[in-house]
N, C-alpha and C. Protein backbone atom coordinates (compact mmCIF):
# COMPACT_ATOMS: atom_id res chain seq x y z
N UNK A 1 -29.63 37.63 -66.32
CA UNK A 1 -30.66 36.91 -65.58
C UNK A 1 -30.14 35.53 -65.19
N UNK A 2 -30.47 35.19 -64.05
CA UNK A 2 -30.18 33.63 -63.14
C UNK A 2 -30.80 33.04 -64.43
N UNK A 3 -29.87 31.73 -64.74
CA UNK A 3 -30.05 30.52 -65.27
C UNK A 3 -31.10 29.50 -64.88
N UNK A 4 -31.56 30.17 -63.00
CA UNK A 4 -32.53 28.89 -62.84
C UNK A 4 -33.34 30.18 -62.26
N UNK A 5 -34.51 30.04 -62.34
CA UNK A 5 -35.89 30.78 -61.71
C UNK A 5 -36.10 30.34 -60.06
N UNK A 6 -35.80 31.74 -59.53
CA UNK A 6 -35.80 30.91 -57.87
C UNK A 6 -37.37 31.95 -57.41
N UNK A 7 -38.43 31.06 -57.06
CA UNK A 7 -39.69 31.78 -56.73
C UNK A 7 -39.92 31.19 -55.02
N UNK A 8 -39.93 31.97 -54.51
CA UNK A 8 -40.72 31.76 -53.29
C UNK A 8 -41.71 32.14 -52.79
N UNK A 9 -42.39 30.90 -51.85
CA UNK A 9 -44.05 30.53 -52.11
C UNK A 9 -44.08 30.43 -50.56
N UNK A 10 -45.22 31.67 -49.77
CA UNK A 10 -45.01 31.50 -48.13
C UNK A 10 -46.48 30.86 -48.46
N UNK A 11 -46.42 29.32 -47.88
CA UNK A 11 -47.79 28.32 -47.84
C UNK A 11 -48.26 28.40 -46.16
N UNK A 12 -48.84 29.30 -46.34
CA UNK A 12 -49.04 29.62 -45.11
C UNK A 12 -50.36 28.84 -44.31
N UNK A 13 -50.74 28.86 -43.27
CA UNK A 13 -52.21 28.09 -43.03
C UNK A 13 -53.44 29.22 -42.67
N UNK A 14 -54.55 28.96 -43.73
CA UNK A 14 -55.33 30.23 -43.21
C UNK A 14 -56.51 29.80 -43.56
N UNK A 15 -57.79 30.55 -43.51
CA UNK A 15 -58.60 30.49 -44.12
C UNK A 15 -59.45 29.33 -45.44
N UNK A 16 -60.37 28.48 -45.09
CA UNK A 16 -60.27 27.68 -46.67
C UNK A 16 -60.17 28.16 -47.52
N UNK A 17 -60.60 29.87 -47.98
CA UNK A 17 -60.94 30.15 -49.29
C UNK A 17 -59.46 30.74 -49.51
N UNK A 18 -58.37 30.58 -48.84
CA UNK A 18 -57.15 30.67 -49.68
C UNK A 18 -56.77 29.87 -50.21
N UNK A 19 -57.37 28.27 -49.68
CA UNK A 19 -56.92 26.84 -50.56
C UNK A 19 -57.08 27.83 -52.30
N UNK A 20 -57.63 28.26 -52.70
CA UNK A 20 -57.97 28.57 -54.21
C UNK A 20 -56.76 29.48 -54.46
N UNK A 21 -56.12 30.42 -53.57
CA UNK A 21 -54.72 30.79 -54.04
C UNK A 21 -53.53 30.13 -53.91
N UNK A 22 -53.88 29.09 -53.44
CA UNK A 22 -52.31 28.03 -53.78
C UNK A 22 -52.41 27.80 -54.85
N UNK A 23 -51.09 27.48 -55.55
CA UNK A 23 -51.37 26.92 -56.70
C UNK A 23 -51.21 25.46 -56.69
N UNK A 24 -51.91 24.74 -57.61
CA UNK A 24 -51.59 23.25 -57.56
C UNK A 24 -50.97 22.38 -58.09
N UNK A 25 -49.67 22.71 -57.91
CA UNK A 25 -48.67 22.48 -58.49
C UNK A 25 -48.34 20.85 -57.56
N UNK A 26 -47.83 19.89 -58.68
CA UNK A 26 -47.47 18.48 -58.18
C UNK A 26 -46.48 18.30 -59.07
N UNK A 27 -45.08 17.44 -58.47
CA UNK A 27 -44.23 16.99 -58.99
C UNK A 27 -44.20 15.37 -58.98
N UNK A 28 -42.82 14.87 -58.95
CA UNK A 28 -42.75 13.61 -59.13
C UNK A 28 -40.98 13.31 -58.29
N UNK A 29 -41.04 13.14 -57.22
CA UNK A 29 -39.82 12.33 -56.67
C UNK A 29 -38.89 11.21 -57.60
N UNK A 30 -37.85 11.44 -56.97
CA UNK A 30 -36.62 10.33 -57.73
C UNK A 30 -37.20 8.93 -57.48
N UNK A 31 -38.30 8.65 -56.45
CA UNK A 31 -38.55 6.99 -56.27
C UNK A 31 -40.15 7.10 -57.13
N UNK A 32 -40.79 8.13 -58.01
CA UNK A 32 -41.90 7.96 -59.03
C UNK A 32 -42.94 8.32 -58.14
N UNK A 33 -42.90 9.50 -57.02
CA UNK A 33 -43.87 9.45 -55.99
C UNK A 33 -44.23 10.66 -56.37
N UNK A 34 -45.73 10.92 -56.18
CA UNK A 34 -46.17 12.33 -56.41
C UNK A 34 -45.98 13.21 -54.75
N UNK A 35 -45.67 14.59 -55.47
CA UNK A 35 -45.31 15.25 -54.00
C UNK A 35 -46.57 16.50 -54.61
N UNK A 36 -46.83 17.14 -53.70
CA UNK A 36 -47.86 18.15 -54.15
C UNK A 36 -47.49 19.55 -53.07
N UNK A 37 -47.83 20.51 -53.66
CA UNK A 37 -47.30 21.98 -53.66
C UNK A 37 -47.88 21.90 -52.14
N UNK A 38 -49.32 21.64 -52.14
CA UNK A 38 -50.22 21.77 -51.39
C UNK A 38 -49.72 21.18 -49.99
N UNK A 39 -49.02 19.79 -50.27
CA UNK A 39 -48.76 19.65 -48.40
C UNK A 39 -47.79 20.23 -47.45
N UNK A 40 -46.90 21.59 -48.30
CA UNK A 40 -46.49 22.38 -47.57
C UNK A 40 -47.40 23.24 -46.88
N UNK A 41 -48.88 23.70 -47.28
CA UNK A 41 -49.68 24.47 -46.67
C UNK A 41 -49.18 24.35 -44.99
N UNK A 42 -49.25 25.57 -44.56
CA UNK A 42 -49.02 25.89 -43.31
C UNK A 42 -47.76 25.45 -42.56
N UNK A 43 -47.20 25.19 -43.29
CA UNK A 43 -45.46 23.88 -42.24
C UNK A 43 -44.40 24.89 -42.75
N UNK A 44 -43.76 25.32 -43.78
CA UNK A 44 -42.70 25.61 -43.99
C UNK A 44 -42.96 26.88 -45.37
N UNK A 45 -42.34 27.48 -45.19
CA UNK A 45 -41.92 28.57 -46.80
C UNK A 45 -41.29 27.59 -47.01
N UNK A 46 -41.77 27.89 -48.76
CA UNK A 46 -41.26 26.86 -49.98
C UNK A 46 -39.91 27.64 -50.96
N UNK A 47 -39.22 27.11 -51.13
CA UNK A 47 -38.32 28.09 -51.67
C UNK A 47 -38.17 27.05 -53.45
N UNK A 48 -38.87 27.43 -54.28
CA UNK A 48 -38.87 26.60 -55.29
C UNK A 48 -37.50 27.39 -56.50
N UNK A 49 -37.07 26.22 -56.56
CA UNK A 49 -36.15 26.88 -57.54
C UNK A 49 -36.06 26.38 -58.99
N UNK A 50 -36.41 26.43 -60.13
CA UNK A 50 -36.93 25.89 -61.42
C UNK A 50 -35.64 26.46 -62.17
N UNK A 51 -35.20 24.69 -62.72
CA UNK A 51 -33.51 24.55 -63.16
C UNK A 51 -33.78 24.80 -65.00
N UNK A 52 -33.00 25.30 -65.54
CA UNK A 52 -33.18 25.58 -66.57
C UNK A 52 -32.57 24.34 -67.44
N UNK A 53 -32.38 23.10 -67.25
CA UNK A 53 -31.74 22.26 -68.45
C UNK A 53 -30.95 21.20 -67.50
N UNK A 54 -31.68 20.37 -67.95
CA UNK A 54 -31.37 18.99 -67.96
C UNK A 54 -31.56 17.63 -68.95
N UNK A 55 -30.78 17.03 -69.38
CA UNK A 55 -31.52 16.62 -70.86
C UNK A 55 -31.54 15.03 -70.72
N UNK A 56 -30.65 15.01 -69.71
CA UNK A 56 -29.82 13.08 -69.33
C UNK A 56 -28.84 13.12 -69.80
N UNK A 57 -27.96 14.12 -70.89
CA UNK A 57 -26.66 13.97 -70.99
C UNK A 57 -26.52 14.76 -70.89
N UNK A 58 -26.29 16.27 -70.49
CA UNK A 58 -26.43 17.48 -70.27
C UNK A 58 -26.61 18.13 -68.84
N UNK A 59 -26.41 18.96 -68.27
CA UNK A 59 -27.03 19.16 -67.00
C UNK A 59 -26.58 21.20 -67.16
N UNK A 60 -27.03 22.08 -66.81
CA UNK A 60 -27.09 23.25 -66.91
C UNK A 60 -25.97 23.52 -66.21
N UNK A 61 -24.82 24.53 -66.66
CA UNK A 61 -23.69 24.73 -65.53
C UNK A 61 -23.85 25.26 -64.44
N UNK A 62 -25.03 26.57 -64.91
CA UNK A 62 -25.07 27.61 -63.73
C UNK A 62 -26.26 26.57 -62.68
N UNK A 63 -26.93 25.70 -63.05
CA UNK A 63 -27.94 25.26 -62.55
C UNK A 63 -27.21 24.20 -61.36
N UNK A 64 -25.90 23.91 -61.87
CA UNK A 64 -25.23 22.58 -60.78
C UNK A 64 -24.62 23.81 -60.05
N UNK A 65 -24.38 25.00 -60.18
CA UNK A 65 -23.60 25.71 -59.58
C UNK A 65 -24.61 26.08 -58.43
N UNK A 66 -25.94 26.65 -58.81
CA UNK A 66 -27.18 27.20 -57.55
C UNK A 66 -27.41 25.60 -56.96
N UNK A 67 -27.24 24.38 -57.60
CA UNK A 67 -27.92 23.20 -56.52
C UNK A 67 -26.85 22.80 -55.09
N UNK A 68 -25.67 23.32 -55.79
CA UNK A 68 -24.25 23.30 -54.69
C UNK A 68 -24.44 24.09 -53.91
N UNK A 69 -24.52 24.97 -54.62
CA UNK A 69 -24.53 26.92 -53.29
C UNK A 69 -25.67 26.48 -51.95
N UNK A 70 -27.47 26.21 -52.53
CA UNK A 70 -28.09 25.81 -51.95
C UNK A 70 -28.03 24.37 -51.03
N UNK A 71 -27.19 23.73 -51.90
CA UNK A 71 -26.36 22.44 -50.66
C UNK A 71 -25.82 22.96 -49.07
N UNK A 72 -25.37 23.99 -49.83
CA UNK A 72 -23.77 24.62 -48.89
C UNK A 72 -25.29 25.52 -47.73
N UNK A 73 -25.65 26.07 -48.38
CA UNK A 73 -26.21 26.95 -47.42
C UNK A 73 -27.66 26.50 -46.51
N UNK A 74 -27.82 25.16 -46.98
CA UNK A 74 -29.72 24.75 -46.56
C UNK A 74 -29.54 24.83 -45.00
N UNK A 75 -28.69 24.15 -44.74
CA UNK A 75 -28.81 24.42 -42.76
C UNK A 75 -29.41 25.69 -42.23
N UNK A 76 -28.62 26.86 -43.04
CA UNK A 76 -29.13 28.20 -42.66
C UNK A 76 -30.47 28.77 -43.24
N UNK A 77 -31.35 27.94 -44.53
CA UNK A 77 -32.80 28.05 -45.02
C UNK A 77 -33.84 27.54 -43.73
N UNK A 78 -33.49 26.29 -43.81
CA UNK A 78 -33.79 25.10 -42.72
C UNK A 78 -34.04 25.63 -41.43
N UNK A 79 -32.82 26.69 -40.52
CA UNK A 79 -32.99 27.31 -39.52
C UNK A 79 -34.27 28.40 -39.55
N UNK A 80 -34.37 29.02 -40.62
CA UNK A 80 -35.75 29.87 -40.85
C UNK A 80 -36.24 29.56 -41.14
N UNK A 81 -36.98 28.03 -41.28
CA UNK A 81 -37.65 27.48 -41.64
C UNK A 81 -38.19 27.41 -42.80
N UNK A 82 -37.38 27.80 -43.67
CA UNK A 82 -38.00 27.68 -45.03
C UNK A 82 -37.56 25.90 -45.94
N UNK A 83 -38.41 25.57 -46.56
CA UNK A 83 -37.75 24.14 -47.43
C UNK A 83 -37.69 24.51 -48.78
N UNK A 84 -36.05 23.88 -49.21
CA UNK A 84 -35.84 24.05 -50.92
C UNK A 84 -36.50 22.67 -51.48
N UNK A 85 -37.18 22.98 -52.48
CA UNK A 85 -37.63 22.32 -53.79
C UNK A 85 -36.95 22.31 -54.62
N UNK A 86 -35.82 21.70 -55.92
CA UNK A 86 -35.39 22.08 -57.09
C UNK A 86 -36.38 21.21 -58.06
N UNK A 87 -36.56 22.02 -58.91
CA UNK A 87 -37.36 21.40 -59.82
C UNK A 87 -36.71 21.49 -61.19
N UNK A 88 -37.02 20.41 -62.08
CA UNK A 88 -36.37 19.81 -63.38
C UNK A 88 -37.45 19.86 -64.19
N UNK A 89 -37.80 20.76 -64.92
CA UNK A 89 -38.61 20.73 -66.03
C UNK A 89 -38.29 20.31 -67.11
N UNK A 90 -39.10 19.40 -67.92
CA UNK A 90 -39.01 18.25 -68.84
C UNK A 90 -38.04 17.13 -68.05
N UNK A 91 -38.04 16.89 -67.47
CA UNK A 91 -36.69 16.10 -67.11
C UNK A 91 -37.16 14.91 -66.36
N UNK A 92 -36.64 14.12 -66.81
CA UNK A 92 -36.90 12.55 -66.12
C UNK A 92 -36.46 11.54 -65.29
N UNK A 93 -35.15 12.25 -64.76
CA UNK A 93 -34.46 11.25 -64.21
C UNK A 93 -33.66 12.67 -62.99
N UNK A 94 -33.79 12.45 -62.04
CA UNK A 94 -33.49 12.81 -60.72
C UNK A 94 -31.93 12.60 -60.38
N UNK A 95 -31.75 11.43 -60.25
CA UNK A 95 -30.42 10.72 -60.14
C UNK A 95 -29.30 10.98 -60.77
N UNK A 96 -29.94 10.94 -62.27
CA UNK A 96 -28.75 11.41 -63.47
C UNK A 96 -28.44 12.76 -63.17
N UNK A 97 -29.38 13.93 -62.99
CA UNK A 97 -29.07 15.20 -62.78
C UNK A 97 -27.98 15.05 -61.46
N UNK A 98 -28.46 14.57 -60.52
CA UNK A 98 -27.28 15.02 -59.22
C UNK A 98 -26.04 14.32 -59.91
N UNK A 99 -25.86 13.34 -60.58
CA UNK A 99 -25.25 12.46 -60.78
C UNK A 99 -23.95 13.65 -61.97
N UNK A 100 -24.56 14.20 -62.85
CA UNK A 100 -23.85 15.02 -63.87
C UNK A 100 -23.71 16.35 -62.92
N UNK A 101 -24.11 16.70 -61.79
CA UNK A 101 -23.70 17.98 -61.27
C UNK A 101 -22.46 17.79 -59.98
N UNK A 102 -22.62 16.18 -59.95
CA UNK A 102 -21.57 15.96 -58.86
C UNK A 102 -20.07 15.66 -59.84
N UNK A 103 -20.26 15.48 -61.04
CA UNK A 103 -19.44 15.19 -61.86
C UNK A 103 -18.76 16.57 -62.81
N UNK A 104 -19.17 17.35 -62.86
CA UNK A 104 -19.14 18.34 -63.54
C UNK A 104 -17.51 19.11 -63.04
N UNK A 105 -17.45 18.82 -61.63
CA UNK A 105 -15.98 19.08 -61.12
C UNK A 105 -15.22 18.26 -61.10
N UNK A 106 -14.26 18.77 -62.43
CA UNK A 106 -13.03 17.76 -62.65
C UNK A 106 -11.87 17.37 -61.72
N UNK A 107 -11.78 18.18 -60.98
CA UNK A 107 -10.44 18.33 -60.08
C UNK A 107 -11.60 17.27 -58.79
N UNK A 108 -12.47 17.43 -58.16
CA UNK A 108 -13.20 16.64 -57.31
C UNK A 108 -14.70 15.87 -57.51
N UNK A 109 -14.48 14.79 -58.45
CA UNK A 109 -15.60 14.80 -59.18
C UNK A 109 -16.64 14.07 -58.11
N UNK A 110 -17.58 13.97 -58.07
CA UNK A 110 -18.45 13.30 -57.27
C UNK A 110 -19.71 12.21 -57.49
N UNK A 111 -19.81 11.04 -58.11
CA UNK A 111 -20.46 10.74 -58.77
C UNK A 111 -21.64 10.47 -58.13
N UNK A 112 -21.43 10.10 -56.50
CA UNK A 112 -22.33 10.18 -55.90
C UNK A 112 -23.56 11.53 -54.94
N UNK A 113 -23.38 12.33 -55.42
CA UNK A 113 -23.35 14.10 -55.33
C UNK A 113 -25.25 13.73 -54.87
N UNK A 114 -25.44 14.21 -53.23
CA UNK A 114 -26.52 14.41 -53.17
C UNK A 114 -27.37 15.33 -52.43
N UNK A 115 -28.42 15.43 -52.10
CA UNK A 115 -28.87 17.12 -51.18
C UNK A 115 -29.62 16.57 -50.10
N UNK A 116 -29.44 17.47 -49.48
CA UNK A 116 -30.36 17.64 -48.30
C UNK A 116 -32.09 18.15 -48.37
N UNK A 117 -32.01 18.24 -49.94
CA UNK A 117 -33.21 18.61 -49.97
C UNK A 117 -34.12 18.05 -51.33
N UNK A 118 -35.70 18.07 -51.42
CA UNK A 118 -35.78 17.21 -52.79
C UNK A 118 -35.71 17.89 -54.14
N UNK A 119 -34.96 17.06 -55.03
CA UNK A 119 -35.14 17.49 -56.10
C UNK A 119 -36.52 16.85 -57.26
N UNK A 120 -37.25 17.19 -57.75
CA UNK A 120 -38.32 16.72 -58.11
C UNK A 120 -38.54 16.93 -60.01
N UNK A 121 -39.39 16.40 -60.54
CA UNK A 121 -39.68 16.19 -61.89
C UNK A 121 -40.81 17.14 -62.03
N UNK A 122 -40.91 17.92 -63.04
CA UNK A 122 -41.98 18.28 -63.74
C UNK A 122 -42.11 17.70 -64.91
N UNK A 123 -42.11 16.64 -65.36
CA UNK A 123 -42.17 15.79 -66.53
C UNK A 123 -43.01 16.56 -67.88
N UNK A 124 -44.52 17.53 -67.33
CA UNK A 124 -44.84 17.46 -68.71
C UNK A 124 -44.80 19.30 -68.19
N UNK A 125 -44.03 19.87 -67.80
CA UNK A 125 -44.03 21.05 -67.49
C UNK A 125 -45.13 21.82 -66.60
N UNK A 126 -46.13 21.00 -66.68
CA UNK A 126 -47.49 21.78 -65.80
C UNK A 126 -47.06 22.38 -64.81
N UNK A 127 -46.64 21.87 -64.13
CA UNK A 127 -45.91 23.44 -62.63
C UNK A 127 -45.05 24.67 -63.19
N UNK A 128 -44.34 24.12 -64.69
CA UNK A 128 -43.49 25.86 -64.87
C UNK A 128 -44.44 26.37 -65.64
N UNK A 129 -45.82 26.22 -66.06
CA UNK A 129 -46.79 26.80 -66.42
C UNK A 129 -47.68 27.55 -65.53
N UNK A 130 -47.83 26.54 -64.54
CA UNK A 130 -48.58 27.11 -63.63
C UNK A 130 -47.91 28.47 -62.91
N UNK A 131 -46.21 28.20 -62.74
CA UNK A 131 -45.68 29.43 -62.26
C UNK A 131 -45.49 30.45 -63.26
N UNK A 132 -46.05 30.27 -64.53
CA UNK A 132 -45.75 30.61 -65.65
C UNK A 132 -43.98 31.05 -65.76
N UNK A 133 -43.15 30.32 -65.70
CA UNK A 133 -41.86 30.79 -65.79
C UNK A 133 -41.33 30.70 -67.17
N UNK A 134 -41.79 30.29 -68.24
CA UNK A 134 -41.50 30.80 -69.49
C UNK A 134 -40.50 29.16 -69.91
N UNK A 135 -40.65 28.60 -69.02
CA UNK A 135 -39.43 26.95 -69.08
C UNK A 135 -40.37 26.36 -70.30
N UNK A 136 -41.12 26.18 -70.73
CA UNK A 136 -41.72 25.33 -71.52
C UNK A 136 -41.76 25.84 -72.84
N UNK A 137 -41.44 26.88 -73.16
CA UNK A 137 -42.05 28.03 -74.17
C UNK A 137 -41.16 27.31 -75.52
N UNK A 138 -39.94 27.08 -74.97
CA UNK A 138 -38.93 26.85 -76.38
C UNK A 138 -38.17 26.23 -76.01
N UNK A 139 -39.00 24.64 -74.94
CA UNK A 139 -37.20 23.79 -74.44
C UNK A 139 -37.45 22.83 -75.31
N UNK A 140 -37.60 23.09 -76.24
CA UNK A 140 -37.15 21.65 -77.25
C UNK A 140 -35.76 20.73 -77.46
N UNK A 141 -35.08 22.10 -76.95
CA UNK A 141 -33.20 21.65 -77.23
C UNK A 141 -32.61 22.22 -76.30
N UNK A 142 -31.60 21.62 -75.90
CA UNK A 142 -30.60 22.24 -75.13
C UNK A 142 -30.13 23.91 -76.01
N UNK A 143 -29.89 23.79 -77.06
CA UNK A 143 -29.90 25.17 -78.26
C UNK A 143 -30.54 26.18 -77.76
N UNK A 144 -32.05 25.70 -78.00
CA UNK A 144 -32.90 26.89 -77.45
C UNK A 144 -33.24 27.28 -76.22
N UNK A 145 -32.73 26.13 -75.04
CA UNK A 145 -32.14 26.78 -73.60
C UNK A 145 -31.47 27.86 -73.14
N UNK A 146 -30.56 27.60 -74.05
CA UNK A 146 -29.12 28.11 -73.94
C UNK A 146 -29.91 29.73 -74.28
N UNK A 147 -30.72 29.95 -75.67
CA UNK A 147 -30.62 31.20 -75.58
C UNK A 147 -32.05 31.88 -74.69
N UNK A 148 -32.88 30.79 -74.02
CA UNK A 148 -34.30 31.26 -73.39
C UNK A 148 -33.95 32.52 -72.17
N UNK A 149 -34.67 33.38 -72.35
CA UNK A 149 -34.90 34.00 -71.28
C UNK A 149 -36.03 33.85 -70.66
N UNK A 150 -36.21 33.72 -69.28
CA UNK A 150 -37.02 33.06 -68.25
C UNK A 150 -38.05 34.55 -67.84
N UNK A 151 -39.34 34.15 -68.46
CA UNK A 151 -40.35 35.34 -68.36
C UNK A 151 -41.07 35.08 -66.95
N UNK A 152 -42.28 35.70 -67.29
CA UNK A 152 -43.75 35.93 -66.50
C UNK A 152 -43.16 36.91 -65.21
N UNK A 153 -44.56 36.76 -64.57
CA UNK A 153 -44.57 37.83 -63.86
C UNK A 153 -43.88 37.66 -62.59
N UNK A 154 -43.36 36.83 -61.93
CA UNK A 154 -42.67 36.26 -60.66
C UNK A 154 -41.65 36.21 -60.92
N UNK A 155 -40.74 36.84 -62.03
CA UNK A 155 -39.53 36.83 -62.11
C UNK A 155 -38.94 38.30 -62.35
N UNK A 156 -39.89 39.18 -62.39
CA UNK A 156 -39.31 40.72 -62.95
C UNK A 156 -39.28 41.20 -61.46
């Protein structure tokens, strides 16, 4: 199983009484700004991708490996109009993450390593709950990362 949970969310514009099937999911930007699930309604497919480990000294291998791939490839998301989200559950610092995934390559390290797209905070996990992705269940440690497998029902 992928190291990071990639769910995609078509926020489409319809009806009010679908406002109640969005979910209301809100993050937190690298400048402390709330972003909300909701103002994609009707503009773009959301392509949310929920990183399995980030700690501030730590950063997930396979997780810097999908934020690169999705670097490399967003022009061609972008053209179908879809927008990437990465999201950092428990995680507090935005900067440090790009910062340890631009670094992570020894031969070209990058300290300044950044995306074309936002990466955002779930600080107290409420969005990988809400997607129920199983991120909150046992991240106490990088330890019990390492051995989590990423449940619920949007991932089978």
């Amino acid at each position: 199983m992928s190291n990071a949970l990639v769910l995609a969310a078509r926020i489409a514009a319809g009806p009010a009484q679908d406002e109640k099937s969005l979910p209301g999911a809100s993050f937190t930007n690298a400048e402390g700004k709330t972003v909300k699930l909701s103002g994609y309604r009707g503009k773009k497919t959301v392509v949310l991708l929920f990183m399995r480990g980030f700690t501030g000294e730590f950063a997930c291998h396979y997780c810097g490996v999908q934020t690169k791939e999705y670097k490399r490839r967003y022009e061609e998301l972008k053209a179908a109009g879809a927008e990437v989200l990465v999201i950092l559950p428990g995680a507090t610092d935005v900067k440090g993450y790009l910062e340890k995934v631009g670094t992570a390559d020894q031969e070209k390290p990058d300290p300044k390593f950044q995306v074309p797209y936002a990466v955002l905070l779930d600080k107290d996990y409420s969005a990988s709950k809400t997607f129920d992705t199983g991120l909150w269940t046992k991240a106490d440690s990088m330890t019990e990362l390492d051995d989590l497998e990423v449940g619920g029902p949007l991932s089978k």
